[in-house]
Protein backbone atom coordinates (compact mmCIF):
# COMPACT_ATOMS: atom_id res chain seq x y z
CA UNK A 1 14.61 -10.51 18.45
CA UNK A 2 13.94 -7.11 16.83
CA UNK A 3 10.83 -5.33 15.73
CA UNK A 4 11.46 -3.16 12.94
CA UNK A 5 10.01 0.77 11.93
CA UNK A 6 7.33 1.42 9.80
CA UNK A 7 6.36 4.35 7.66
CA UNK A 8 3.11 4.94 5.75
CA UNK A 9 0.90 7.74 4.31
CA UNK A 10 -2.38 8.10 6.68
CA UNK A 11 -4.70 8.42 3.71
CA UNK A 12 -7.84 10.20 3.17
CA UNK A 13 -11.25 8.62 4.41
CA UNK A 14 -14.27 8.17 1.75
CA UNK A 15 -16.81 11.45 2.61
CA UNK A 16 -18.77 10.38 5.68
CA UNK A 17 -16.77 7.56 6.68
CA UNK A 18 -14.08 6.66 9.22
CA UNK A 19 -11.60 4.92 7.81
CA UNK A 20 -8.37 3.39 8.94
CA UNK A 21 -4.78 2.77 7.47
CA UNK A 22 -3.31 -0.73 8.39
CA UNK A 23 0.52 -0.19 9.91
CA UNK A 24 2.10 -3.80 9.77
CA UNK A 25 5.48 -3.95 12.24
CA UNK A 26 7.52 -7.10 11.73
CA UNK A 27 8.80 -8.60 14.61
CA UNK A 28 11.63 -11.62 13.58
CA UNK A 29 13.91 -13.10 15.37
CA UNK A 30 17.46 -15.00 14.83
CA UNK A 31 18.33 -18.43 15.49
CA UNK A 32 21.62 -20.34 15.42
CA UNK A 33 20.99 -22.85 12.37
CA UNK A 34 19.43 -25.85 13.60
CA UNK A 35 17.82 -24.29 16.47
CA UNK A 36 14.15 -24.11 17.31
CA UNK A 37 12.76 -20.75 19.28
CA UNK A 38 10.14 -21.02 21.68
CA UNK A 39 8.80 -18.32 23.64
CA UNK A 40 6.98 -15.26 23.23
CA UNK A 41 7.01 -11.44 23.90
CA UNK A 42 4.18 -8.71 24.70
CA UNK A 43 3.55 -5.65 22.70
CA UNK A 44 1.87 -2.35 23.27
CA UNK A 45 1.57 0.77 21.26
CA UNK A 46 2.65 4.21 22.90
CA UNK A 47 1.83 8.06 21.81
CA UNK A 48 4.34 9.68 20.53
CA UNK A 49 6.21 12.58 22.64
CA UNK A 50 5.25 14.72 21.02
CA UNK A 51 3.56 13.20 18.28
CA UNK A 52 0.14 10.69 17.74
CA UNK A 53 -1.90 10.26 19.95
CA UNK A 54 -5.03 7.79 20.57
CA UNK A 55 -7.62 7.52 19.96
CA UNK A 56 -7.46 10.80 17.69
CA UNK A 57 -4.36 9.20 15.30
CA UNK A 58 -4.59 5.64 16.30
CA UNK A 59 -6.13 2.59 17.47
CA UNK A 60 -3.89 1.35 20.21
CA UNK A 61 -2.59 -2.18 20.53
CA UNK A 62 -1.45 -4.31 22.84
CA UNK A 63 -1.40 -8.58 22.98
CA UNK A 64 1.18 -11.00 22.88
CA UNK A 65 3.43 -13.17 20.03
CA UNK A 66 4.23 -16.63 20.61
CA UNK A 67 6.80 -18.74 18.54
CA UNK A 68 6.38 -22.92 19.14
CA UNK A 69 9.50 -24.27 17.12
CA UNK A 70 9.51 -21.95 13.53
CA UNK A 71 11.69 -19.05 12.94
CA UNK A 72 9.17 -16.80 11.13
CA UNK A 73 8.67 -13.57 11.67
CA UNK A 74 5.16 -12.41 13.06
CA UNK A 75 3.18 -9.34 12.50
CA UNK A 76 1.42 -6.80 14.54
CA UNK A 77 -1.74 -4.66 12.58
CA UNK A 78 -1.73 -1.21 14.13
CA UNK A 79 -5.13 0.69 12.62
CA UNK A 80 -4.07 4.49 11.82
CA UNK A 81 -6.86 7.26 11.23
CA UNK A 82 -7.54 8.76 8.06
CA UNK A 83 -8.48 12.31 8.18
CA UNK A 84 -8.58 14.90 5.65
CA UNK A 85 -6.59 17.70 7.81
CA UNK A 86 -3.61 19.16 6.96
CA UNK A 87 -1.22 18.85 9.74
CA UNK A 88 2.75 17.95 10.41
CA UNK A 89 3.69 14.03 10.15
CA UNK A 90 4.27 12.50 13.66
CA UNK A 91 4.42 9.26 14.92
CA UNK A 92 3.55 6.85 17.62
CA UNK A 93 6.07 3.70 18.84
CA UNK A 94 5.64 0.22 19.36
CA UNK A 95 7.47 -1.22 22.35
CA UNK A 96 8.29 -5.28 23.21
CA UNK A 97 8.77 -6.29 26.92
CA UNK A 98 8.17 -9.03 28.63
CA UNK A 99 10.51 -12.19 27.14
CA UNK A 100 10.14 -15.17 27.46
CA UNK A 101 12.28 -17.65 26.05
CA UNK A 102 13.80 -15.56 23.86
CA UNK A 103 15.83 -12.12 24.32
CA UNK A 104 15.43 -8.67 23.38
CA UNK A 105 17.35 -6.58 20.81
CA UNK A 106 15.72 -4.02 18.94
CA UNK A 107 12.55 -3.45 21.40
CA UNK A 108 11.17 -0.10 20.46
CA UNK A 109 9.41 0.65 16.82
CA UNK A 110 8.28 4.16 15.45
CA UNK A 111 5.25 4.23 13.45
CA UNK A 112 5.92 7.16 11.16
CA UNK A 113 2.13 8.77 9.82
CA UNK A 114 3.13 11.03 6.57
CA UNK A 115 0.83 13.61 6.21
CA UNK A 116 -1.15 13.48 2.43
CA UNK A 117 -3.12 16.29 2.86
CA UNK A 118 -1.33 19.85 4.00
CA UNK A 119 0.30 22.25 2.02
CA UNK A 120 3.82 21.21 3.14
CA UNK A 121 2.88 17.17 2.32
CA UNK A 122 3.83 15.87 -0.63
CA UNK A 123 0.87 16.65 -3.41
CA UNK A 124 0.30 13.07 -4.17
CA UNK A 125 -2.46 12.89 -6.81
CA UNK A 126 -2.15 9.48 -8.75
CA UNK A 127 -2.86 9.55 -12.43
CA UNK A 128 -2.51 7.02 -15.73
CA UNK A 129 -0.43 8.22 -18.45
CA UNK A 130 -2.20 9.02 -22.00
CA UNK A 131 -3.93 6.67 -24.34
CA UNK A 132 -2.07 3.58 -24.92
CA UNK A 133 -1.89 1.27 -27.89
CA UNK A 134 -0.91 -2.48 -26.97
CA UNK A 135 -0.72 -5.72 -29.17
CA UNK A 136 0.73 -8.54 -26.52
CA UNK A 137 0.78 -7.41 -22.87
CA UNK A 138 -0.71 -4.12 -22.29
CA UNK A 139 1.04 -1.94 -19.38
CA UNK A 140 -0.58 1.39 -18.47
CA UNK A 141 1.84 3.87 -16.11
CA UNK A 142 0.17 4.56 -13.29
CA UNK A 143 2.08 7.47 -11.43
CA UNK A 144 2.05 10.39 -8.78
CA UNK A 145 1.72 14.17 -9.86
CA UNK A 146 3.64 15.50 -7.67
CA UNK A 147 7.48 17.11 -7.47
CA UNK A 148 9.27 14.20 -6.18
CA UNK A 149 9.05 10.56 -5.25
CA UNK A 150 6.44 8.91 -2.45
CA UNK A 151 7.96 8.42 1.12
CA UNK A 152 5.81 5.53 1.56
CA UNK A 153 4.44 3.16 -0.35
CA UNK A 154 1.33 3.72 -2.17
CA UNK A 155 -1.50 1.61 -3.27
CA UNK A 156 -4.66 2.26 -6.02
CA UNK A 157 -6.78 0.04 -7.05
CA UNK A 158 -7.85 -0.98 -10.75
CA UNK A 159 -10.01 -2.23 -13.37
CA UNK A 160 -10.68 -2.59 -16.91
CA UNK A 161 -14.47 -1.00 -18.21
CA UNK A 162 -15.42 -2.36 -22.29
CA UNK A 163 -14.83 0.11 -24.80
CA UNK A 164 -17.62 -0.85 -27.63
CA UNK A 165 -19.73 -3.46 -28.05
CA UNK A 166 -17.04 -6.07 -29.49
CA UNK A 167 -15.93 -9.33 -27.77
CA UNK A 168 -13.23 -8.39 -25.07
CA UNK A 169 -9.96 -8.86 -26.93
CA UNK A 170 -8.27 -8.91 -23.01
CA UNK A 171 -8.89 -10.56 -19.76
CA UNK A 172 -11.36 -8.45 -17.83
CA UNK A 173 -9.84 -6.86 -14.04
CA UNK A 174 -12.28 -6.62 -11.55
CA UNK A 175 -9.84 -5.20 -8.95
CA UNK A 176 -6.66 -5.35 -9.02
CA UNK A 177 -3.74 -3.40 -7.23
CA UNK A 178 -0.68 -2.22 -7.72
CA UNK A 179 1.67 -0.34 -5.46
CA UNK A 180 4.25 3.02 -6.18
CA UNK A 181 7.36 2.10 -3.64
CA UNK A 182 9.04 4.60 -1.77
CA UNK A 183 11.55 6.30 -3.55
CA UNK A 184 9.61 5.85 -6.84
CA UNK A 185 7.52 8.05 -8.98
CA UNK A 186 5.60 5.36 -10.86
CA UNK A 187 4.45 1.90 -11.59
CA UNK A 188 2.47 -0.31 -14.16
CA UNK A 189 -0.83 -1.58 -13.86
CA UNK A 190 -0.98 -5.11 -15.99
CA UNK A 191 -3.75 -6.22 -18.36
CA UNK A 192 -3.59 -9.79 -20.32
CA UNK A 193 -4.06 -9.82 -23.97
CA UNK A 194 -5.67 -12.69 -25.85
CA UNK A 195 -4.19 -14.15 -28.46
CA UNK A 196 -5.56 -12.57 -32.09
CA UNK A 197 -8.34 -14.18 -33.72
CA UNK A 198 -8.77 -14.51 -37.45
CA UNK A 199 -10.59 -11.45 -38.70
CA UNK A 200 -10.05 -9.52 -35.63
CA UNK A 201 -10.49 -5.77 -36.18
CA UNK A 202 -8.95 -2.90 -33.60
CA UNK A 203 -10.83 -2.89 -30.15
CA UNK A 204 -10.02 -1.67 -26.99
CA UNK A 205 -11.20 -1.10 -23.38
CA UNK A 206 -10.88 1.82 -20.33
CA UNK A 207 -8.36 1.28 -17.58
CA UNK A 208 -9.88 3.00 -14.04
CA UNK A 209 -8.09 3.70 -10.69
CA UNK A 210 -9.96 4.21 -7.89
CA UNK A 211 -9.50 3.58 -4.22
CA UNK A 212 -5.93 5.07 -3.84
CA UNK A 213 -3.96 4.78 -0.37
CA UNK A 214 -3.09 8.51 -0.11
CA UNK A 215 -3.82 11.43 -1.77
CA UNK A 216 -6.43 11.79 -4.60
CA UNK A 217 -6.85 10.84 -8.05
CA UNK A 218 -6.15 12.47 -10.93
CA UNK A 219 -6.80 11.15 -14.69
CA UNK A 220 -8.07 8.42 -13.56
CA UNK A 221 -9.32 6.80 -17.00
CA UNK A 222 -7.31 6.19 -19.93
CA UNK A 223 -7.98 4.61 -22.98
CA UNK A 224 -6.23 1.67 -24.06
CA UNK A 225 -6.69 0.59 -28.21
CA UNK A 226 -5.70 -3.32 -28.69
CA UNK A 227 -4.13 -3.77 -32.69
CA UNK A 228 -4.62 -7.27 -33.73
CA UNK A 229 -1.31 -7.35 -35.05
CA UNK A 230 2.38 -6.05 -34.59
């Protein structure tokens, strides 16, 4: 069995708030086919030397997995601190012990925290491209401004706002998400069209971010015009 490393931004808590970033370590193990494992393993969280510490960078951990006859991998939550301080990236490790049953591999995790908020962090500020026009399936670009691709994944919300007083020619978002992967620069945020209706004239609506992972917004409204035709 093996648990396997995990690196996110820390993200930046809402003004007055104390927020937290959820880490998710996988922990899988291998079976010959046909076979069945049963037994379990204990898990802690440890600061980093040097690196995180709790409770200022984390919430630490500990408990136990069991496995009862299926093969699937199991997940430990590890709540991370937002803060709003620039300061170096660090991390904090993950550790199995204990056996039993089953028997160890890969025992020791690092829980990488990327700084989003110093000077030497990457500038992550996530923005929609300019105004779109759309006739079928309407994809707005949703990407970072910032010199080079994200480290770690990143998440932002969105949602569509009406744009005149019209029927909706779409199907509304309430709150949706949509995530830049490391490595990558950009990604699409989705809104359905309907099918045109006879007589339709040009409408269109606003597509918002808000809520990102890490970093801060940029544009975060951009106007999307829907032809009835094309």
């Amino acid at each position: 069995m093996a648990v396997a490393d995990r690196t996110l931004y820390e993200g930046t808590p809402a003004p007055g708030e104390r927020g937290y970033t959820t880490f998710e370590f996988t922990v899988s193990v291998t079976a010959a086919a046909g076979c069945a494992p049963t037994g379990s393993v204990a898990y802690k969280t440890e600061d980093g030397v040097p690196g995180a510490t709790t409770p200022a960078d984390y919430v630490p951990a500990e408990g136990r997995l069991t496995w009862t006859g299926d093969a699937g991998p199991r997940t430990v939550a590890v709540q991370v601190v937002k803060d709003a301080a620039g300061e170096p990236d660090e991390a904090f490790l993950l550790r199995l012990s204990d056996p039993v049953g089953l028997v160890l591999g890969d025992d020791l995790a690092a829980g990488g925290i990327l700084d989003d908020d110093g000077a030497a962090a990457l500038p992550i500020k996530v923005s929609t491209d300019g105004g779109k026009i759309c006739w079928h399936v309407c994809t707005v670009g949703v990407g970072l401004d910032s010199g080079g691709p994200a480290k770690a994944p990143v998440t932002v919300h969105y949602r569509t706002l009406p744009l005149g007083t019209g029927e909706p020619a779409y199907v509304p978002v309430k709150d949706a998400v949509v995530t830049i992967p490391a490595g990558a620069s950009g990604t699409g945020a989705v809104v359905k069209l309907l099918d045109p209706r006879p007589g339709q004239v040009e409408s269109g609506f606003v597509l918002e971010l808000f809520s990102p992972s890490a970093g801060t917004l940029g544009n975060a409204r951009t106007e999307v015009t829907i032809k009835p035709g094309g």
